[in-house]
Protein backbone atom coordinates (compact mmCIF):
# COMPACT_ATOMS: atom_id res chain seq x y z
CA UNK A 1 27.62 -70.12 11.53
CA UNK A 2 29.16 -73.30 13.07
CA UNK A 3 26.79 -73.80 16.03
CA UNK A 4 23.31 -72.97 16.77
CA UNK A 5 22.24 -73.38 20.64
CA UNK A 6 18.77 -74.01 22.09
CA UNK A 7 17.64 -74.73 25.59
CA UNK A 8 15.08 -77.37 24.47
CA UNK A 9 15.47 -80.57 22.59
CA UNK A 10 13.26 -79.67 19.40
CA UNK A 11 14.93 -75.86 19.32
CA UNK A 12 11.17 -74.01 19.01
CA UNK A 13 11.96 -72.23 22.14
CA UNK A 14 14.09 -69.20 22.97
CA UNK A 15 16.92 -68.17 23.39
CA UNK A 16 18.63 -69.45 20.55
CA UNK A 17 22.37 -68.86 20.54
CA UNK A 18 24.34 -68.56 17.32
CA UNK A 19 28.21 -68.95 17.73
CA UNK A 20 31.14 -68.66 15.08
CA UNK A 21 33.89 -70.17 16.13
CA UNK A 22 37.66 -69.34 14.85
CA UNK A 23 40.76 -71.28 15.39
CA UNK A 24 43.21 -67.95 14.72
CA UNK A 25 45.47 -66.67 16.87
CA UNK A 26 45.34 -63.45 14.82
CA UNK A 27 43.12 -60.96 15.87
CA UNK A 28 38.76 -60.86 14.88
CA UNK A 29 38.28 -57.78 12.87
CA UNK A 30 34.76 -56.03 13.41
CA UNK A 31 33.94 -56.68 10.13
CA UNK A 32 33.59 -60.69 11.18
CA UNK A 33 31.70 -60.18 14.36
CA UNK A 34 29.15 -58.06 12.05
CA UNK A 35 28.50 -60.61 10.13
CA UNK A 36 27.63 -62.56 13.21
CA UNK A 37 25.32 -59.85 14.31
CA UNK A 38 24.05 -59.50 10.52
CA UNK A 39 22.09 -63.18 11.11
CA UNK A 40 20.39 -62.48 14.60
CA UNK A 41 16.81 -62.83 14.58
CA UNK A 42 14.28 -61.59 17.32
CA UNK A 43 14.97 -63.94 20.96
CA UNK A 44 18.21 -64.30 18.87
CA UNK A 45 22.11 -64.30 20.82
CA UNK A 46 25.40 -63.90 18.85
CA UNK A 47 28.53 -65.72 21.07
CA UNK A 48 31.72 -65.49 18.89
CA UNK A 49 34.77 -67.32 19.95
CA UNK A 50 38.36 -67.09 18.81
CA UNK A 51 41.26 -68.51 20.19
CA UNK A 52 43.14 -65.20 19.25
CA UNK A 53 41.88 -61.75 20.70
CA UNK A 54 39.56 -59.17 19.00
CA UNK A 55 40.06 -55.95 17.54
CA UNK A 56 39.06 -52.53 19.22
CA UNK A 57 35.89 -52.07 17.11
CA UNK A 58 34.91 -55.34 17.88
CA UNK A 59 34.95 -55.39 21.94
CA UNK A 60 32.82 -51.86 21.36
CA UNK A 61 30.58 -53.47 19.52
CA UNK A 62 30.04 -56.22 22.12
CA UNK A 63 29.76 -53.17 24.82
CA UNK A 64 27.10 -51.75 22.82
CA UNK A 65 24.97 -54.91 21.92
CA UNK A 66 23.05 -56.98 25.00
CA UNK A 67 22.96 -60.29 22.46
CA UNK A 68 26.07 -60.40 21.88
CA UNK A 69 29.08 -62.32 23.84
CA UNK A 70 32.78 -62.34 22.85
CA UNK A 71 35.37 -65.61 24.37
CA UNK A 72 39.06 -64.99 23.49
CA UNK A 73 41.39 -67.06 23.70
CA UNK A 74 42.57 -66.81 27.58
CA UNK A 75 38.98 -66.96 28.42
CA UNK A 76 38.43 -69.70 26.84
CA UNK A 77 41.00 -71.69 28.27
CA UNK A 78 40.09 -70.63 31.82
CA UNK A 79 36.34 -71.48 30.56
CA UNK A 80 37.81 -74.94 29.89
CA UNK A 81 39.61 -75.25 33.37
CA UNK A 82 36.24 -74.07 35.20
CA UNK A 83 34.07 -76.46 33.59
CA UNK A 84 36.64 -79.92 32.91
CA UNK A 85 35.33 -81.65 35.57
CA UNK A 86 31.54 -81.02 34.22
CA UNK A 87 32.32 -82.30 30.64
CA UNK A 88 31.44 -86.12 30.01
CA UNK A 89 34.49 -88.18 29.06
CA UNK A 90 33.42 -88.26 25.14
CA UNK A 91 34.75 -84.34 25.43
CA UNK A 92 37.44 -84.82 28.65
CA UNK A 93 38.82 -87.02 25.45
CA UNK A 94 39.23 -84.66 23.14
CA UNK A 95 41.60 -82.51 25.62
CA UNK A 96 43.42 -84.87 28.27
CA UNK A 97 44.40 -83.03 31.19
CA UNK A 98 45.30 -84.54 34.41
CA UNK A 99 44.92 -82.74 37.03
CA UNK A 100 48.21 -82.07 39.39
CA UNK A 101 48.91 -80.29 42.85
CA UNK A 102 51.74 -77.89 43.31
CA UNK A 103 53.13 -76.52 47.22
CA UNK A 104 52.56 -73.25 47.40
CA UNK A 105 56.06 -72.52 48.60
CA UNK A 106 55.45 -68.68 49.56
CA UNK A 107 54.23 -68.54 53.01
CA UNK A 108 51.71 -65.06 53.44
């Protein structure tokens, strides 16, 4: 487990999120994301994110279960795009981007 969520300070109060995080491109077996499932309590949500993409059995297994959430790797990076502007500058830090506009040189 590398991060567990709460919405309060003091983390008495559900939901609690539970996330495993992977830095593989490779594709998340099942096996992994049922381990993730494997320490869910009651008012209990999995999130597993992996910078690679998941197998079949895995993405069923996230169709079938209501607590848990799957982030590949392209949503995670449009995740990141979304919400830049909303991180403080401690984490805008950690991944410089600078913002740029291109002409949109095909006229509809």
């Amino acid at each position: 487990m590398d991060v567990i969520a709460h919405m309060d300070p003091l983390g008495f109060q559900p939901p609690i999120v539970k996330v495993q995080c992977k830095r593989t491109t490779s594709q998340t077996p099942r096996s992994d994301v049922d381990q993730l499932l494997g320490t869910l309590g009651d008012g209990e949500y999995g999130l597993f994110v992996n910078l690679g993409s998941f197998a079949r059995g895995a993405v069923e297994l996230e169709r079938n279960r209501a607590k848990l959430r799957l982030i590949n790797g392209e949503q995670f990076v449009e995740l990141v795009f979304e919400h830049y502007s909303k991180l403080s500058p401690r984490y805008r830090a950690l991944i410089p981007l600078k913002q740029i506009f291109v002409p949109d040189l095909q006229q509809d």
